[in-house]
N, C-alpha and C. Protein backbone atom coordinates (compact mmCIF):
# COMPACT_ATOMS: atom_id res chain seq x y z
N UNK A 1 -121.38 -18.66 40.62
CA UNK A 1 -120.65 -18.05 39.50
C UNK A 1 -121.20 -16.65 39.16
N UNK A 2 -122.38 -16.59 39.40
CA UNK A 2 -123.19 -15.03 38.81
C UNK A 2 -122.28 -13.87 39.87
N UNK A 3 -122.50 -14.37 41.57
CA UNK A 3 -121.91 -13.77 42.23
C UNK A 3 -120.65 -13.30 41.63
N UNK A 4 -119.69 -13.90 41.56
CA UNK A 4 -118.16 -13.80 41.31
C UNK A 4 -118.02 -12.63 39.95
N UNK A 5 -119.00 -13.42 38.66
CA UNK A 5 -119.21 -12.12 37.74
C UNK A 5 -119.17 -10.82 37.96
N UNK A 6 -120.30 -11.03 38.81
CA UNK A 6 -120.78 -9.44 39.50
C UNK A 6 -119.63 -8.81 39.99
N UNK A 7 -118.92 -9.23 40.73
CA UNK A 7 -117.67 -8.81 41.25
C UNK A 7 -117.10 -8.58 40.53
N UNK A 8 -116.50 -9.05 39.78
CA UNK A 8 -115.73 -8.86 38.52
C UNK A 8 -116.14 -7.66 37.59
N UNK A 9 -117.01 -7.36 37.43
CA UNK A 9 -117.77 -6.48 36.41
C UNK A 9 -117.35 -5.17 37.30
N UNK A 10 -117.61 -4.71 38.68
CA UNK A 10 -117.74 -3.87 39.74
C UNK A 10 -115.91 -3.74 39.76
N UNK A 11 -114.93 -4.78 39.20
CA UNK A 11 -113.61 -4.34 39.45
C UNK A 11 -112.80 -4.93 40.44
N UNK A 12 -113.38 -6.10 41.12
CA UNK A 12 -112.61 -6.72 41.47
C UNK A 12 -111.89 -8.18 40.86
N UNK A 13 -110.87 -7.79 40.98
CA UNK A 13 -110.36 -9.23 39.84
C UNK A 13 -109.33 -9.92 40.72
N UNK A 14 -108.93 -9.72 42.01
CA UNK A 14 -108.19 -10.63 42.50
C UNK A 14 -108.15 -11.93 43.08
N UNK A 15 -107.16 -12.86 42.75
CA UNK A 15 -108.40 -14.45 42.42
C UNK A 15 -108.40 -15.02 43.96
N UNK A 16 -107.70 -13.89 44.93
CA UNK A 16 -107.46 -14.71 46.28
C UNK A 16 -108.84 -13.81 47.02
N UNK A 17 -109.09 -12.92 46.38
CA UNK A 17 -110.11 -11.70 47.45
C UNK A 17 -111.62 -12.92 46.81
N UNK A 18 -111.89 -12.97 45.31
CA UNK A 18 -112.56 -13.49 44.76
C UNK A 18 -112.97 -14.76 45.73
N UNK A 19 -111.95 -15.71 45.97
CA UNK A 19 -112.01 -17.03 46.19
C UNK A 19 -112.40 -16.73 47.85
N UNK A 20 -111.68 -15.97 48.62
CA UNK A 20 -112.74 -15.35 49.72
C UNK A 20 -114.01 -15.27 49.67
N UNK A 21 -114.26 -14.60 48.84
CA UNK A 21 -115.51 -14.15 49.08
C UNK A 21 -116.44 -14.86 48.46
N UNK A 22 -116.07 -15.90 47.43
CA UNK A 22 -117.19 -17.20 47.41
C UNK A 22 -117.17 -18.16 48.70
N UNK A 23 -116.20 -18.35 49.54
CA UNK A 23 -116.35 -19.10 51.01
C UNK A 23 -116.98 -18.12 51.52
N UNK A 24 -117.20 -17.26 51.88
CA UNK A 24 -118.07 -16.35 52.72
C UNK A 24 -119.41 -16.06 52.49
N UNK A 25 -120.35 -16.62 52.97
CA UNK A 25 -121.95 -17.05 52.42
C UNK A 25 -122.39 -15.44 53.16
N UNK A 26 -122.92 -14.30 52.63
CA UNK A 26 -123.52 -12.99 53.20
C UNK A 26 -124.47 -12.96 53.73
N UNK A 27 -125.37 -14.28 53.35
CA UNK A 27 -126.97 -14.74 53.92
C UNK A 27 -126.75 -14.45 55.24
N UNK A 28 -126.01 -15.39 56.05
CA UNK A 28 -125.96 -15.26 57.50
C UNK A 28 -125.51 -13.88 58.55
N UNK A 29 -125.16 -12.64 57.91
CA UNK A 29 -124.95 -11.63 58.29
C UNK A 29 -126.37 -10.80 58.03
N UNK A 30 -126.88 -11.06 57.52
CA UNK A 30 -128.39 -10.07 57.47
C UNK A 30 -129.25 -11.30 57.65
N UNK A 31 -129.88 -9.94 58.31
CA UNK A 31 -131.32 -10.34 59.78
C UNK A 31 -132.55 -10.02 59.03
N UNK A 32 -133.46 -10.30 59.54
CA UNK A 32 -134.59 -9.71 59.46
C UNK A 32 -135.43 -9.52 58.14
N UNK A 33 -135.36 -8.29 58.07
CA UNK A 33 -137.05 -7.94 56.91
C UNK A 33 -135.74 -7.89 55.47
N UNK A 34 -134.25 -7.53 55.67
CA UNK A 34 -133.69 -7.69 54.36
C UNK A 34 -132.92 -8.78 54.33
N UNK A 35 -133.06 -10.13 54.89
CA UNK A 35 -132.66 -11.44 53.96
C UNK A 35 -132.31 -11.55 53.39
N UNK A 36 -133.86 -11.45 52.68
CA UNK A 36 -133.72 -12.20 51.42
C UNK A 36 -133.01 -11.20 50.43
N UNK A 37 -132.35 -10.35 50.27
CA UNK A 37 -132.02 -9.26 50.05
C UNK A 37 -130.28 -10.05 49.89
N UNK A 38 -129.85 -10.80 50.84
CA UNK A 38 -128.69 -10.94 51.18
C UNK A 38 -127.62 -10.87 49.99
N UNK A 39 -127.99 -11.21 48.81
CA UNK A 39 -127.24 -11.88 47.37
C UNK A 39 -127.18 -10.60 46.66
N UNK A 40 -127.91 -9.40 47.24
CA UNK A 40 -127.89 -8.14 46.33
C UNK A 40 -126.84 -7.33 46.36
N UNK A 41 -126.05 -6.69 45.53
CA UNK A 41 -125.02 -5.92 45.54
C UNK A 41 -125.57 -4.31 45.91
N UNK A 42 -125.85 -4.39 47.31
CA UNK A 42 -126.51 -2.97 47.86
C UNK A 42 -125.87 -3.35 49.01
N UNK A 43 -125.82 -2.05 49.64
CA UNK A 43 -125.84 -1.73 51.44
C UNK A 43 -127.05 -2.30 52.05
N UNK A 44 -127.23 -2.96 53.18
CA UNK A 44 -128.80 -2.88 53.67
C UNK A 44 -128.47 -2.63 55.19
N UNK A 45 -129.53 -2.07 55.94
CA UNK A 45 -129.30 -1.98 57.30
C UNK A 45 -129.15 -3.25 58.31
N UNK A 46 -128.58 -2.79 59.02
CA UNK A 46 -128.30 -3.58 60.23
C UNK A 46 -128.66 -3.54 61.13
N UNK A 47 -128.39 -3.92 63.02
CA UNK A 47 -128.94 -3.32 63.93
C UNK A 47 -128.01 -2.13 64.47
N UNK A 48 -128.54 -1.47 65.29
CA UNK A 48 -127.79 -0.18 65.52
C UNK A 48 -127.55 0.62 64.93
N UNK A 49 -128.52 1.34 63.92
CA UNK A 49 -128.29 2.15 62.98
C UNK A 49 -127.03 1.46 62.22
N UNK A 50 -126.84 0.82 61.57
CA UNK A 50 -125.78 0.83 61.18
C UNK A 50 -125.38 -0.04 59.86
N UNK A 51 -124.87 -0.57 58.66
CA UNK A 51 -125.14 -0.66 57.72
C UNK A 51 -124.08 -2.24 57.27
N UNK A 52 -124.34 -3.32 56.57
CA UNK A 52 -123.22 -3.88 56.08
C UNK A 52 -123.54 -3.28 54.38
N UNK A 53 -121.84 -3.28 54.29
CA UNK A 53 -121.60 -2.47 53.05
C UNK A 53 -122.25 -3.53 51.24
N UNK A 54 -122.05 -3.09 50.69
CA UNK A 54 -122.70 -4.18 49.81
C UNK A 54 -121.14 -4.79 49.38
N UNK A 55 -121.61 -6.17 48.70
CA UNK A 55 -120.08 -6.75 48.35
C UNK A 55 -119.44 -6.08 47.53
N UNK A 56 -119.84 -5.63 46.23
CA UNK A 56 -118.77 -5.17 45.34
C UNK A 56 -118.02 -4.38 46.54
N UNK A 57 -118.29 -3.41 46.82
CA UNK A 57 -117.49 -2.16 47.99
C UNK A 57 -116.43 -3.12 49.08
N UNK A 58 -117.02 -4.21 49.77
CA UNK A 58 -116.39 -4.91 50.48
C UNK A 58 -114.97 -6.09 49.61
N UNK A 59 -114.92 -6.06 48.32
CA UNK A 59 -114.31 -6.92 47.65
C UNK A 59 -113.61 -5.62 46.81
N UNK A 60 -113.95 -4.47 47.08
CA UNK A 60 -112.79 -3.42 46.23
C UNK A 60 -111.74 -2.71 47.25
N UNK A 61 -112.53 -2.89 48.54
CA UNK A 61 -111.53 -2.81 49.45
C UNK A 61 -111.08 -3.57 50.21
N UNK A 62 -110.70 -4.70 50.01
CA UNK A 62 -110.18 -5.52 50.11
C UNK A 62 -109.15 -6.14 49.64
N UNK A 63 -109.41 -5.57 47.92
CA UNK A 63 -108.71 -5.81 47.26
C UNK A 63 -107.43 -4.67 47.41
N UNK A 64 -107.69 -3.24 47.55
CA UNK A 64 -106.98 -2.43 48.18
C UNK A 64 -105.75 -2.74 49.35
N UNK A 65 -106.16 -3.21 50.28
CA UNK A 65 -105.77 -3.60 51.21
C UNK A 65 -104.28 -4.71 50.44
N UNK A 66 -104.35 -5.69 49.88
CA UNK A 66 -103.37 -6.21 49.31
C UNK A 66 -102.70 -7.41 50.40
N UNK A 67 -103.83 -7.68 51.54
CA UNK A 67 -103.48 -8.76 52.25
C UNK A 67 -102.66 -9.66 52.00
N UNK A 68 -101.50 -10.34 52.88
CA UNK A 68 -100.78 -11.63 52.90
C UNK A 68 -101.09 -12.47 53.72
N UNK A 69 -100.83 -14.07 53.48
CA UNK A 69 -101.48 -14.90 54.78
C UNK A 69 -100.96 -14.82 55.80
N UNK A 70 -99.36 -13.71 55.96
CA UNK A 70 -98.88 -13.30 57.71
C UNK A 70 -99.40 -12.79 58.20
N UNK A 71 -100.33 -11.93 57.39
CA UNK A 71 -100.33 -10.64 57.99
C UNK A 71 -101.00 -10.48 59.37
N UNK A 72 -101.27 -9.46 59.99
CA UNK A 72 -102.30 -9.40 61.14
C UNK A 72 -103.03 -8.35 60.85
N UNK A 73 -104.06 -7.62 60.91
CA UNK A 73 -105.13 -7.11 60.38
C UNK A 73 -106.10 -6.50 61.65
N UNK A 74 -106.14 -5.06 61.50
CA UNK A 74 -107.08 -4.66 62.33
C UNK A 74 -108.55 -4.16 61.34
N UNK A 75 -109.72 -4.25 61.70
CA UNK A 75 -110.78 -3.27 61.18
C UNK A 75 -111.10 -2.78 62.00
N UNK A 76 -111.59 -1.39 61.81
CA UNK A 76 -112.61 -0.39 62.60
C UNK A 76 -113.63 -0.65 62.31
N UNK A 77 -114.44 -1.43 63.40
CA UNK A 77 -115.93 -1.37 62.27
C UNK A 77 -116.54 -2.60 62.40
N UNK A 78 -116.62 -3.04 63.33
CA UNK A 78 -117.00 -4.84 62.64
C UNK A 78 -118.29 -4.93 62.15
N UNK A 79 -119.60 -4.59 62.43
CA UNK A 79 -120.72 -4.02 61.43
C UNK A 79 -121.11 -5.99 62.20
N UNK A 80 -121.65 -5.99 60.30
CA UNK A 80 -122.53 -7.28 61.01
C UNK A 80 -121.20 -8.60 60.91
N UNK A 81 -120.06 -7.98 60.90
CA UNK A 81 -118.73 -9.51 60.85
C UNK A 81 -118.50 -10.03 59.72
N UNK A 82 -119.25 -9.27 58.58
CA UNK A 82 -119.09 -9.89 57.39
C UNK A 82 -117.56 -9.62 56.64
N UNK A 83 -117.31 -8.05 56.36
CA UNK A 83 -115.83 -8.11 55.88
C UNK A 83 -114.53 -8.64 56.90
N UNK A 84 -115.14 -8.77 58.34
CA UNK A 84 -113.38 -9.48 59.09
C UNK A 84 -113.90 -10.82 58.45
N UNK A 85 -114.65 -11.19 58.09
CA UNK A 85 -115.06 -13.17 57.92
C UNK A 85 -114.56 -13.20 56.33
N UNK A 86 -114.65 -12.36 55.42
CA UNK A 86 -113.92 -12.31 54.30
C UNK A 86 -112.13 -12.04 54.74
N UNK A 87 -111.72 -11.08 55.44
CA UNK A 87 -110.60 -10.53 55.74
C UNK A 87 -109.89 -12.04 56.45
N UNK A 88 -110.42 -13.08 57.21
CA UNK A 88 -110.05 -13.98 57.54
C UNK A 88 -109.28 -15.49 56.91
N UNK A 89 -110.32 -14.98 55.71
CA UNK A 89 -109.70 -16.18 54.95
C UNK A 89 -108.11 -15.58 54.01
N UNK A 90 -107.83 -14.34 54.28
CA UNK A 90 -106.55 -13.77 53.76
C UNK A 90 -105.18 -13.76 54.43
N UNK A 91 -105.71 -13.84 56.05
CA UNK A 91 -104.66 -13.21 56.94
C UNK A 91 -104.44 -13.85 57.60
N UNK A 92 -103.42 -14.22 58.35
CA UNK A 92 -103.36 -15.06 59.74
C UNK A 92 -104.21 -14.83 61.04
N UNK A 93 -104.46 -13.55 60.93
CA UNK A 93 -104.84 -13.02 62.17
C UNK A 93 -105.77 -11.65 62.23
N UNK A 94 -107.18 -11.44 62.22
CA UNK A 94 -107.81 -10.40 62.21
C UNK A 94 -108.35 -9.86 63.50
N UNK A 95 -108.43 -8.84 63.78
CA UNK A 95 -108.37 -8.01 65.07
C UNK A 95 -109.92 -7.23 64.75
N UNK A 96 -111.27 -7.10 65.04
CA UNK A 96 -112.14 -6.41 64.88
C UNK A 96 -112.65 -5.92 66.08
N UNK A 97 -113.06 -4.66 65.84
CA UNK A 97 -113.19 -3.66 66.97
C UNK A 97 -114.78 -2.67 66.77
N UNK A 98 -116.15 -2.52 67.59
CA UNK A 98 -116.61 -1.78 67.18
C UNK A 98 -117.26 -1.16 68.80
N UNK A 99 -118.50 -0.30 68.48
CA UNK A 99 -118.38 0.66 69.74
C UNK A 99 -119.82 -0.24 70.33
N UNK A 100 -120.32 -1.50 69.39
CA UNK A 100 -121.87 -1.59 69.71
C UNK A 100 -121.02 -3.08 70.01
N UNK A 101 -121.94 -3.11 71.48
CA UNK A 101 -121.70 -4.57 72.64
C UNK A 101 -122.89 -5.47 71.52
N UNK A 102 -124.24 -5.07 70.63
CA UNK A 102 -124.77 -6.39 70.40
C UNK A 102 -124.11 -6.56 69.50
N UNK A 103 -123.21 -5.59 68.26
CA UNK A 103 -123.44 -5.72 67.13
C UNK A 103 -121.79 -7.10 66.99
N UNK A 104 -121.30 -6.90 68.49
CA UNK A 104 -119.64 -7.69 68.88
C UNK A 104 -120.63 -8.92 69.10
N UNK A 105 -121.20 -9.09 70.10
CA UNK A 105 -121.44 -10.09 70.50
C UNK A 105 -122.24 -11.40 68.84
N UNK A 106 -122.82 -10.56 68.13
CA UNK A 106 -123.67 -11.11 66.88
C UNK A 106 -122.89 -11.64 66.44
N UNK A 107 -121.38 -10.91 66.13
CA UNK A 107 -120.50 -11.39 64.95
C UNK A 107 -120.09 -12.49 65.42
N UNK A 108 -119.48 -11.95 67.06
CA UNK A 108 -118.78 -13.50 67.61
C UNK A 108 -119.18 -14.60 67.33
N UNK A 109 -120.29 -14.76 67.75
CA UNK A 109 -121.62 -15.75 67.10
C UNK A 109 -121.07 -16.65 66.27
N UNK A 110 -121.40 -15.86 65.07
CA UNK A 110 -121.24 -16.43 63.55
C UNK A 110 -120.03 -16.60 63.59
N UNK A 111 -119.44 -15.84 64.09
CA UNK A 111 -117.46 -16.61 63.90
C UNK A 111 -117.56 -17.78 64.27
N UNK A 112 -117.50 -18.15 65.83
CA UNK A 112 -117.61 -19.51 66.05
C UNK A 112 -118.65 -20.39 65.29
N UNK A 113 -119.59 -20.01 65.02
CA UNK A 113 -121.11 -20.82 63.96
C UNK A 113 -120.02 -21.27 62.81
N UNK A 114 -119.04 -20.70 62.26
CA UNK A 114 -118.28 -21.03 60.90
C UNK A 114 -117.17 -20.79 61.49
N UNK A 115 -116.93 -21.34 62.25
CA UNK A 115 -115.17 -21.72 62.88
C UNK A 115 -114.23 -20.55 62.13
N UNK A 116 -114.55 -19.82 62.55
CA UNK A 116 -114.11 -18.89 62.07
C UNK A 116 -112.82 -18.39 63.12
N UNK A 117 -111.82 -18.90 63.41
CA UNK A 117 -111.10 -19.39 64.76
C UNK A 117 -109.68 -18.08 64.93
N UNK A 118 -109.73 -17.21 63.40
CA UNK A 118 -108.78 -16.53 63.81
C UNK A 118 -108.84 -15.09 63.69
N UNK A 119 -109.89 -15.27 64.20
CA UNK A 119 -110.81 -13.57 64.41
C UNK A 119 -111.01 -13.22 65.62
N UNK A 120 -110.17 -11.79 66.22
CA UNK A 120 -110.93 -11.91 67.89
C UNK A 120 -111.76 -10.25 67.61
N UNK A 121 -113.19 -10.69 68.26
CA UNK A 121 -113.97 -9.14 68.01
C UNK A 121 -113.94 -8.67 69.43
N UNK A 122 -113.55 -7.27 69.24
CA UNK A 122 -113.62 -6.52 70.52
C UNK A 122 -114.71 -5.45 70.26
N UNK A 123 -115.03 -5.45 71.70
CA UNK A 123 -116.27 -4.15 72.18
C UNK A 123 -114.95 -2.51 72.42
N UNK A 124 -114.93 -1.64 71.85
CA UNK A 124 -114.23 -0.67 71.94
C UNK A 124 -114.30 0.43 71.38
N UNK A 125 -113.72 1.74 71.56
CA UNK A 125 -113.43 2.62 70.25
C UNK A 125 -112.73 2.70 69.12
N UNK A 126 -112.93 2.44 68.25
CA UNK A 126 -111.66 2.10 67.02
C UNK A 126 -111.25 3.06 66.25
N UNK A 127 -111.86 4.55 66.98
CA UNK A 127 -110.71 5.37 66.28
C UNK A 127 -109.55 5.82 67.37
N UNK A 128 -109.08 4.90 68.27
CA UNK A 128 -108.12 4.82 68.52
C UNK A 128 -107.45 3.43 68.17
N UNK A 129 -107.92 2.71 68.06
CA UNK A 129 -107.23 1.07 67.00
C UNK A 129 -107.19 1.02 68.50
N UNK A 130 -106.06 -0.06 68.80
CA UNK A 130 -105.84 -1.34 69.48
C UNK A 130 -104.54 -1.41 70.12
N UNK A 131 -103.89 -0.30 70.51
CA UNK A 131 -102.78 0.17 70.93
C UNK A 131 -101.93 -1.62 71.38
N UNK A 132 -102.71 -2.29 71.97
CA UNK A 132 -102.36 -3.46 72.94
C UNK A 132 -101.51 -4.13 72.05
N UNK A 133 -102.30 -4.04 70.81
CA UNK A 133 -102.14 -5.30 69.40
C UNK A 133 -101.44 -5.47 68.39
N UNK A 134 -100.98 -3.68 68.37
CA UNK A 134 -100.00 -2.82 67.48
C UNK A 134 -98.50 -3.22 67.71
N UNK A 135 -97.81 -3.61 66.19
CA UNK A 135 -98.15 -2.32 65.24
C UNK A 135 -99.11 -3.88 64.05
N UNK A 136 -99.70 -3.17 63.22
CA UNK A 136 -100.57 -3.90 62.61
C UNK A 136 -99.74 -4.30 60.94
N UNK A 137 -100.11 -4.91 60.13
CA UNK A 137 -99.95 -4.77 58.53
C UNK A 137 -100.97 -4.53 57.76
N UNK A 138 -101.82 -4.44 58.09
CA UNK A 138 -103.03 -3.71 57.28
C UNK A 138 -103.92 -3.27 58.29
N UNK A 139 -104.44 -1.88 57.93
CA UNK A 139 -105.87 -2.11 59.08
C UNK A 139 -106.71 -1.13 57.78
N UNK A 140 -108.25 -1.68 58.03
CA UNK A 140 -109.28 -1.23 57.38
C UNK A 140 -110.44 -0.59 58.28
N UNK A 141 -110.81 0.21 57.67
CA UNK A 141 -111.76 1.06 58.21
C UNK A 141 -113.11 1.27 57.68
N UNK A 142 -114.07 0.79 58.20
CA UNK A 142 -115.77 0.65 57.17
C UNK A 142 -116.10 1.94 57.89
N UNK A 143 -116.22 3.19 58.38
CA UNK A 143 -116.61 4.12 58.31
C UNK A 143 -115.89 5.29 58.02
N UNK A 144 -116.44 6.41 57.79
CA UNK A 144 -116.05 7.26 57.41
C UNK A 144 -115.70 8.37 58.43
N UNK A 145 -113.94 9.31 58.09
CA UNK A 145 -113.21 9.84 59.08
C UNK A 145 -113.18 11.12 58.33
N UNK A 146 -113.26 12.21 58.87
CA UNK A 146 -112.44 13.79 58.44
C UNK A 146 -111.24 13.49 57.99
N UNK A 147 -110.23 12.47 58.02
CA UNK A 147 -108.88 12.61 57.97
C UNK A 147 -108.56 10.68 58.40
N UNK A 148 -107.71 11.01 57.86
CA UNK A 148 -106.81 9.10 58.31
C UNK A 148 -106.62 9.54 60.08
N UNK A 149 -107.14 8.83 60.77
CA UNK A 149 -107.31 9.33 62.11
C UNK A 149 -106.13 8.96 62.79
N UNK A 150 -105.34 9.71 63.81
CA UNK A 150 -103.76 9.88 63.80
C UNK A 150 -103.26 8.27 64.30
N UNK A 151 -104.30 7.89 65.83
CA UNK A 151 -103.97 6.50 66.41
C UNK A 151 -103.75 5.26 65.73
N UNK A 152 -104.45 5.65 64.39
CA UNK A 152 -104.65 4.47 63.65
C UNK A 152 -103.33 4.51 62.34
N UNK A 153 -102.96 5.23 62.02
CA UNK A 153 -101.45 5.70 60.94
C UNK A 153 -100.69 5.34 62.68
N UNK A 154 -100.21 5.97 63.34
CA UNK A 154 -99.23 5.20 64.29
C UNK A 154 -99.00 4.07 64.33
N UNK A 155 -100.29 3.16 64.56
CA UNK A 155 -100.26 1.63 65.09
C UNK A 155 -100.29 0.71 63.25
N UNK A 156 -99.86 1.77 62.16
CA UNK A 156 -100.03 0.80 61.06
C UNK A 156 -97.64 0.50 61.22
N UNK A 157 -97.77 -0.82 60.47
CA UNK A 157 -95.96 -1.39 60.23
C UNK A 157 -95.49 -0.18 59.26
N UNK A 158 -94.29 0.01 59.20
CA UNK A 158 -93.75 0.78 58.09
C UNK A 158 -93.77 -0.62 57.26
N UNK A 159 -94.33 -0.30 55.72
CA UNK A 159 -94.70 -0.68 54.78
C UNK A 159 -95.92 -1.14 54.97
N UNK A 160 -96.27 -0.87 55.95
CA UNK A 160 -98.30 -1.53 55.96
C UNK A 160 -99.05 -0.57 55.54
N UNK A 161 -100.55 -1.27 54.60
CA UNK A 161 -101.58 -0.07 54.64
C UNK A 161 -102.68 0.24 55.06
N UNK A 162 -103.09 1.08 54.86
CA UNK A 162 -104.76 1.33 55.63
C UNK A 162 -105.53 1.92 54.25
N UNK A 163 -106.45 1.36 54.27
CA UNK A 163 -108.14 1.88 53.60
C UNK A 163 -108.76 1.81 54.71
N UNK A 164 -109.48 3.62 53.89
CA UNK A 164 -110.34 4.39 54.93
C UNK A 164 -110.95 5.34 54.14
N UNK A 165 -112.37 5.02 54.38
CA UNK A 165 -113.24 6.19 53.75
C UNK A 165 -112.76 7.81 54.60
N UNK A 166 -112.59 8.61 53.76
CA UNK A 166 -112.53 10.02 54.05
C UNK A 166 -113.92 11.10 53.67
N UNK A 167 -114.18 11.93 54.29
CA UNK A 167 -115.04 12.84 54.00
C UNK A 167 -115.70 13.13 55.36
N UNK A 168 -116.39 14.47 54.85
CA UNK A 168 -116.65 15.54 55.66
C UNK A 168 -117.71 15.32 55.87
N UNK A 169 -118.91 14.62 54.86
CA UNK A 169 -120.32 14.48 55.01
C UNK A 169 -120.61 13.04 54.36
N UNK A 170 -121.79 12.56 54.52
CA UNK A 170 -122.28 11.39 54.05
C UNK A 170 -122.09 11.45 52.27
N UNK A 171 -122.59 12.68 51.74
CA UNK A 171 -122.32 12.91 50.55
C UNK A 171 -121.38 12.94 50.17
N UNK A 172 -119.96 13.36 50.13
CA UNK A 172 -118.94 13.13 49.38
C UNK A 172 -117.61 12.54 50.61
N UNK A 173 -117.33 11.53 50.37
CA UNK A 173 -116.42 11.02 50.53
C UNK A 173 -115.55 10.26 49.47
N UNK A 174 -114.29 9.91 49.91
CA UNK A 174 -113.67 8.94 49.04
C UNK A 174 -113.18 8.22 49.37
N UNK A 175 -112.64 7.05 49.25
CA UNK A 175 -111.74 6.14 49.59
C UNK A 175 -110.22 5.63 49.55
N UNK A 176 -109.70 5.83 50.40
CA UNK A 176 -108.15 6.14 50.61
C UNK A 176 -107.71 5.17 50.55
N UNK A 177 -106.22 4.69 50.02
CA UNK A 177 -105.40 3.87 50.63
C UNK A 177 -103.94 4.77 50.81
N UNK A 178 -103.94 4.48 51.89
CA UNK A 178 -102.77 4.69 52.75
C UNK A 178 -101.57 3.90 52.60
N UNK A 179 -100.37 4.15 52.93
CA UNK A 179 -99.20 3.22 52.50
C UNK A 179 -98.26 3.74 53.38
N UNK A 180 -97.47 3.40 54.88
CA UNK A 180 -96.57 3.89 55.51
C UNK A 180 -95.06 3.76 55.25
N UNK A 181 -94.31 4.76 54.88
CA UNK A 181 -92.99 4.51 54.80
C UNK A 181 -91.77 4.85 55.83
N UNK A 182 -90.77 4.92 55.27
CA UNK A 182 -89.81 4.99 56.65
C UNK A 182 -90.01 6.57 57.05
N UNK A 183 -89.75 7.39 55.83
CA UNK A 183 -90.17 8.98 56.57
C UNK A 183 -91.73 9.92 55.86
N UNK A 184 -92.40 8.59 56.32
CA UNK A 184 -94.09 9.47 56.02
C UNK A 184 -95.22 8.32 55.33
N UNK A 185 -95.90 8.76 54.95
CA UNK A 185 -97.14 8.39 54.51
C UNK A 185 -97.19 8.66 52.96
N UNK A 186 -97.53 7.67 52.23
CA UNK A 186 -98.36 8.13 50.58
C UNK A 186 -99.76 8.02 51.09
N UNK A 187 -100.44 8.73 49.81
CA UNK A 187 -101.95 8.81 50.08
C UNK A 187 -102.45 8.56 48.80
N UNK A 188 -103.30 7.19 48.54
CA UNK A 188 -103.92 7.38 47.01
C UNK A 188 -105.49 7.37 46.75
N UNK A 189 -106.12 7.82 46.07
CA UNK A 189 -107.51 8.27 46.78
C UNK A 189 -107.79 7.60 45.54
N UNK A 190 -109.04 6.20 45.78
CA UNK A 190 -109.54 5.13 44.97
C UNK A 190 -110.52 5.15 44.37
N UNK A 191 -111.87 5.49 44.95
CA UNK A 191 -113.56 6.14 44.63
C UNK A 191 -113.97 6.41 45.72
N UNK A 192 -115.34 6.98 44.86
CA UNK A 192 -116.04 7.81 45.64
C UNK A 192 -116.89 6.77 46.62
N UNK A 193 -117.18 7.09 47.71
CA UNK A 193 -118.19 5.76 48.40
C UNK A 193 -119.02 6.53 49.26
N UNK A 194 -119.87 5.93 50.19
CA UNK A 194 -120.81 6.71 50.97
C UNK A 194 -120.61 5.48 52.48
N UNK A 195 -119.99 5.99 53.46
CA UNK A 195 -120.36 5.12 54.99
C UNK A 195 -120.84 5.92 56.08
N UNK A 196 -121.11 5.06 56.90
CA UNK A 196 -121.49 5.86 57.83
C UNK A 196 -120.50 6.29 58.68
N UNK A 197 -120.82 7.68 59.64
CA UNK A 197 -119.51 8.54 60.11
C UNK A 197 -119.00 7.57 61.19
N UNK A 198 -117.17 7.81 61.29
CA UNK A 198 -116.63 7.36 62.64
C UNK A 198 -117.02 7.78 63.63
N UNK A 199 -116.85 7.38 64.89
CA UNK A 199 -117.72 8.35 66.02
C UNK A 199 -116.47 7.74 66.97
N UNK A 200 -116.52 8.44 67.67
CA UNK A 200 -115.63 8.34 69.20
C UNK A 200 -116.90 8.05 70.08
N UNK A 201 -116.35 6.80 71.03
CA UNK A 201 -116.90 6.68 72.34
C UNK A 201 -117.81 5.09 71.78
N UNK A 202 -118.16 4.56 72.83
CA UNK A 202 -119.05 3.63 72.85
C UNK A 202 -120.91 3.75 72.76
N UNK A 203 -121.08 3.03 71.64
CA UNK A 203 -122.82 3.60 71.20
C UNK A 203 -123.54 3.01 72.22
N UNK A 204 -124.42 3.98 72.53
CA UNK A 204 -126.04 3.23 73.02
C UNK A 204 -126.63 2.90 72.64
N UNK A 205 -127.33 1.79 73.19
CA UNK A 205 -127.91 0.88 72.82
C UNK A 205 -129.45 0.46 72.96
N UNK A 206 -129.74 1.48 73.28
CA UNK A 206 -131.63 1.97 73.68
C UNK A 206 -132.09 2.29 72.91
């Protein structure tokens, strides 16, 4: 219950994102020296340079997003698998994509560890999305882009949306939601947030 508060206080009030994200235990996505850390409403690192977001952030965009249980769902980003494992209990079908082979293989893991049966994680670039998989009804993005990146507005449904951190530097970004219509795009810009940058190409892993 403290959890759920917390959320609530931070602005998320939707009782289906909420009820997600009490089935989704965060313990098992963090490793190592920050654990015990897991229950804290912070960012903590991951492997691969790379970060899971803290919940309030993961439960405000989420809530953004405005998921249905048809929907099909891409993320850019799968990080440590924690927001597609929230995003799962919303959608019929989640699509996760990132550029790091351990950070795919970890999540897979824990998907199957929590039957997590309608999630497929791919090893790829995801600022081109998933051309194969398209067109999508929501897709989300945990890092941060110069711009709504073009492959990914193509492969969204007319009437589907995308959240996506925007910005130029680690320091100021914001957070977008996107909304596709029959002739264009709305753009509504939500808060300020901090992720780490999109990158093209597949990371190394040395």
């Amino acid at each position: 219950m403290q959890f759920l508060f917390a959320l609530r206080s931070k602005g998320v009030t939707d009782n289906r994102v909420l009820a997600a994200m009490e089935k989704i235990d965060r313990g098992p996505f963090v490793r190592g020296l920050f654990a015990e850390r897991a229950y804290e409403d912070m960012p903590l690192p991951i492997a691969c340079g790379q970060t899971i977001s803290q919940p309030s952030v993961v439960g405000l965009m989420t809530q953004a997003l405005q998921v249905h249980p048809r929907d099909k769902v891409l993320e850019v980003g799968t990080g440590s698998g924690y927001q597609a494992a929230v995003l799962s209990q919303l959608a019929r079908r989640v699509y996760t994509v990132d550029r790091y082979r351990r950070l795919v293989l970890e999540a897979r893991a824990l998907f199957d560890e929590m039957e997590l049966t309608n999630i497929t994680a791919l090893l790829g670039d995801g600022s081109f999305g998933l051309p194969d998989q398209a067109p999508f009804d929501r897709i989300l993005v945990t890092a941060a882009a110069e711009d709504p990146p073009g492959p990914l507005l193509a492969q969204l449904k007319i009437g589907g949306i995308m959240v996506v951190p925007v910005g130029q530097s680690d320091t100021v970004q914001s957070l977008i939601r996107v909304v596709r219509h029959e002739n264009g795009f709305d753009y509504d810009e939500l808060r300020p947030v901090r992720f780490v940058p999109l990158v093209e190409g597949l990371g190394r892993e040395d």
